[in-house]
Structure formats: C-alpha cells, structure tokens
Protein backbone atom coordinates (compact mmCIF):
# COMPACT_ATOMS: atom_id res chain seq x y z
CA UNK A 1 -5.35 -2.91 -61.57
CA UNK A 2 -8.19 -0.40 -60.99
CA UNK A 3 -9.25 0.95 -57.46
CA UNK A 4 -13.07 -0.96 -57.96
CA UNK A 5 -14.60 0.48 -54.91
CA UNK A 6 -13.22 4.09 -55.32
CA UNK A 7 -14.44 3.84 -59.20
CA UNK A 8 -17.91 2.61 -58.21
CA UNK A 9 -18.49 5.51 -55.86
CA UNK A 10 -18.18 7.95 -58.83
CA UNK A 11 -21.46 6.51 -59.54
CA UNK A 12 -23.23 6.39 -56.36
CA UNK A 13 -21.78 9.32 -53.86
CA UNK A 14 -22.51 12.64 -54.01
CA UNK A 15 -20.47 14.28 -57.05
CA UNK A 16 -18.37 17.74 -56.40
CA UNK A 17 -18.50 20.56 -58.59
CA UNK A 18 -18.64 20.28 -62.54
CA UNK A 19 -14.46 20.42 -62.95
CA UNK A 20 -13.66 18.53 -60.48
CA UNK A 21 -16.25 15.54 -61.12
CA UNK A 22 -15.26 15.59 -64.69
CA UNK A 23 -11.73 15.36 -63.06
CA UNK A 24 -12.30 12.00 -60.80
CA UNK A 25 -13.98 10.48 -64.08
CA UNK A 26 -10.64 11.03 -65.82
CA UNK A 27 -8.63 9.47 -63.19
CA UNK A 28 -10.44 6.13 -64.57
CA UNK A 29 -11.85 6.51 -67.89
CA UNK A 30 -10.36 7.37 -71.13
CA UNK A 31 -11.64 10.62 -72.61
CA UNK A 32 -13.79 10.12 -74.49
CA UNK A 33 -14.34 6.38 -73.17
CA UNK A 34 -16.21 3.55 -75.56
CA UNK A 35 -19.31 2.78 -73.78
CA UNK A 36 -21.44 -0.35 -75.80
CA UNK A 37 -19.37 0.92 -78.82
CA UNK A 38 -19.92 4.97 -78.55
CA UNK A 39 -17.72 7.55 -77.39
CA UNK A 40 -18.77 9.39 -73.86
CA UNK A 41 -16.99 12.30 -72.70
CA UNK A 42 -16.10 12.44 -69.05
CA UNK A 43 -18.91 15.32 -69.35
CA UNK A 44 -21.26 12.77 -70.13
CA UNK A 45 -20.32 10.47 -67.85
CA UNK A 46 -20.66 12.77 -64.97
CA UNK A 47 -23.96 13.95 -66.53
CA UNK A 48 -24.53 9.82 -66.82
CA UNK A 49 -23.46 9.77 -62.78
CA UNK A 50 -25.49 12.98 -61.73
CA UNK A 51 -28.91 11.84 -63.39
CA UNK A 52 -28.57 8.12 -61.15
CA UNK A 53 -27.95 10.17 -58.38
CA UNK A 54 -30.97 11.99 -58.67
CA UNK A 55 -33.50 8.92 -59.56
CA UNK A 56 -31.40 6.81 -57.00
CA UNK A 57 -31.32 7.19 -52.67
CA UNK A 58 -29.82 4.43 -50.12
CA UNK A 59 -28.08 2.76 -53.55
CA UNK A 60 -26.11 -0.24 -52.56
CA UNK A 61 -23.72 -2.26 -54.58
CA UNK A 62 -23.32 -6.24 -54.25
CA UNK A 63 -19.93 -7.54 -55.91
CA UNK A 64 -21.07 -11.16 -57.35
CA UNK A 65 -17.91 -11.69 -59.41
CA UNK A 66 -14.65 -10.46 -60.39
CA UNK A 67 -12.86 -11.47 -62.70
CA UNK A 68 -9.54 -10.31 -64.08
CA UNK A 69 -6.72 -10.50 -67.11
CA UNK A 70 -4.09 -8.53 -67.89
CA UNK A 71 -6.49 -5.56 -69.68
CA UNK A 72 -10.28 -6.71 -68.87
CA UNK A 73 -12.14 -6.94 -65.96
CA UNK A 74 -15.53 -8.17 -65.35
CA UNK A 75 -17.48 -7.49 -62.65
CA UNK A 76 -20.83 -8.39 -61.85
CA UNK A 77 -23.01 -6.79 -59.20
CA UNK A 78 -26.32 -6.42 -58.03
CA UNK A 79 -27.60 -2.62 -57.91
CA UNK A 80 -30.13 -2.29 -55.10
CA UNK A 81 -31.78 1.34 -54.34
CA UNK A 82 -34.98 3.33 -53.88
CA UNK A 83 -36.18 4.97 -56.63
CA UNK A 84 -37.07 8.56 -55.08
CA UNK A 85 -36.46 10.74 -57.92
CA UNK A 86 -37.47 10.99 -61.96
CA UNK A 87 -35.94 8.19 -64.33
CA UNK A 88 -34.99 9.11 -67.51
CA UNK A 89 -35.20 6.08 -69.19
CA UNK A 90 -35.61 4.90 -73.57
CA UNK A 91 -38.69 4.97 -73.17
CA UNK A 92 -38.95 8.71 -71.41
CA UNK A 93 -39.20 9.25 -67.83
CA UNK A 94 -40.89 7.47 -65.40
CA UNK A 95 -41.40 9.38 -62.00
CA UNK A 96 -40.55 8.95 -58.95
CA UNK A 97 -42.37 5.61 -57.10
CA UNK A 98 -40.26 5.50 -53.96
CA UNK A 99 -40.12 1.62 -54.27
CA UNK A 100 -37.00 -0.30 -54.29
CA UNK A 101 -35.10 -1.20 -57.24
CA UNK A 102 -32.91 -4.47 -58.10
CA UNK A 103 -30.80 -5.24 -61.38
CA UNK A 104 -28.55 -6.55 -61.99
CA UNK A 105 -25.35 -5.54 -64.08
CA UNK A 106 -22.30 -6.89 -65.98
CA UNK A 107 -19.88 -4.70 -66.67
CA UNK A 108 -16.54 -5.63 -68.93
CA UNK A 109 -13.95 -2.99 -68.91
CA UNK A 110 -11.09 -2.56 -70.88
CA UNK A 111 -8.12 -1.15 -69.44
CA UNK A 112 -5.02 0.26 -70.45
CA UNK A 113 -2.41 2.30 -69.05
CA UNK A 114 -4.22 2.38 -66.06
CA UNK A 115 -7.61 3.58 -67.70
CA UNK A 116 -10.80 2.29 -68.62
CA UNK A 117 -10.80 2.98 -72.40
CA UNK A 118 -13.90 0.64 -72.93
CA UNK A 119 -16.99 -0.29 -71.07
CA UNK A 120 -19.25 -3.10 -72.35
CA UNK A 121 -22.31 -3.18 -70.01
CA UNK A 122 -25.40 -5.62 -69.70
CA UNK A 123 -27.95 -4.80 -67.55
CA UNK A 124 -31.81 -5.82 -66.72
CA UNK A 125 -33.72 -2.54 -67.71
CA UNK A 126 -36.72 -4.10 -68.76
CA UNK A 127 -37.38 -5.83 -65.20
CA UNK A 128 -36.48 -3.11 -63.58
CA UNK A 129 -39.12 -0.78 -64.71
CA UNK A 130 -41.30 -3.47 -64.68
CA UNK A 131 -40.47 -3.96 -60.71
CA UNK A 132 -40.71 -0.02 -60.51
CA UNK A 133 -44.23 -0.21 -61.78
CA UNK A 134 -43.13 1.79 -65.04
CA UNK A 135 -44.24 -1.20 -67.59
CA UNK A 136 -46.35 -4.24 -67.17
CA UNK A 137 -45.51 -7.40 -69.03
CA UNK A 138 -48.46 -8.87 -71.62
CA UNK A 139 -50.31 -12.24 -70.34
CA UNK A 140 -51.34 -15.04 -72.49
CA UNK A 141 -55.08 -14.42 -73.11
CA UNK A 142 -55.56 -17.95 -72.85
CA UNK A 143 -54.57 -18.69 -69.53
C-alpha cells in the first residue's frame, strides 16, 4: 500500500523548497485531497506541514495500530514533541511554552490508485493545549 514512514516524514522533517514540497505531497495525496470532508490543496498541505514544523522540535511518532483493507488504512499514533514555536490553533495562537506535547491521533485514509484521496482525522486538541498550558479546564465549585 502506502510507504507510512516516508508519508509521515512529510509532516515532521524539514520540508524543501515550495515546488518541490508541494511535489512530495502529491506523490501521496490526491490534489486537492478530502481532509474531515474539505478539499486541501497540496499547497495547503505543505502550508498545513510547514506551520507544525515551526510550533513543533524533537517531534516523535509512536505507531499504536495499523490497520489495513484493500482502500483504507487506519493508523493510530501517539505525537510526542516540544512545543518551541507559535501554535496557531481555533482558538488563535498560543506561543511558544517550550514544554512537551502528547496527543494522540487517528487517522483513516482512503486510498486509491496509490493515493490518499481522503483523510478522516481525530485528534485530542483540547488536552493538548490544556497540557501546553494554553487553556485550563473549569472545576466543580462544590468540591
């Protein structure tokens, strides 16, 4: 099926130039690719890529499962890295806190003729800007 590890390193090595980034994006997604039901350029992935790479250092990836048919595959991994540089996030950006960052990530791609033409992806935002500081969670006044 898909090269996993060299697909994953799109998102957390160093990216080339502009052309040739957008370039290894198209080698494994569609263009434009469904991502949670919209359509992203490889542009916008790259952009997407580039803007982890900034927020992101010493990002490591932990395989938990892997599962496979004959046009999905689901992996789920645990995303570890420092946070050393500013998160653009829903709620706007939360600067840079240097502390380390865990989620972790389910990711169900569709694939056909040898591309990812759509990405389904659950991941734990909320906890981890509340583990980078960035929110706090409400206590029960009574207790």
């Amino acid at each position: 099926m898909l090269d996993l590890e060299r697909l994953l390193s799109l998102w957390t090595e160093p990216l080339p130039d502009e052309a040739r980034a957008i370039e290894a994006f198209r080698e494994f997604y569609a263009d434009p690719v469904l991502v949670n039901g919209s359509p992203i350029t490889a542009a916008g992935l790259v952009a997407r890529a580039r803007a982890q790479q900034v927020a992101f250092s010493d990002v490591r990836l932990q395989l938990l499962e892997r599962v496979e048919s004959a046009d999905k595959l689901v992996i789920v991994f645990v995303q570890r890295a420092r946070h050393t540089g500013p998160l653009q996030t829903p709620l706007g950006e939360v600067a840079p806190t240097g502390h380390w960052m865990e989620r972790q990530i389910i990711d169900v791609l569709t694939v056909r003729q040898g591309v990812v033409t759509e990405v389904r992806v659950v991941g734990d935002e909320l906890g981890s800007l509340v583990r980078l500081g960035a929110l706090k969670l409400a206590t029960d006044a009574g207790s």
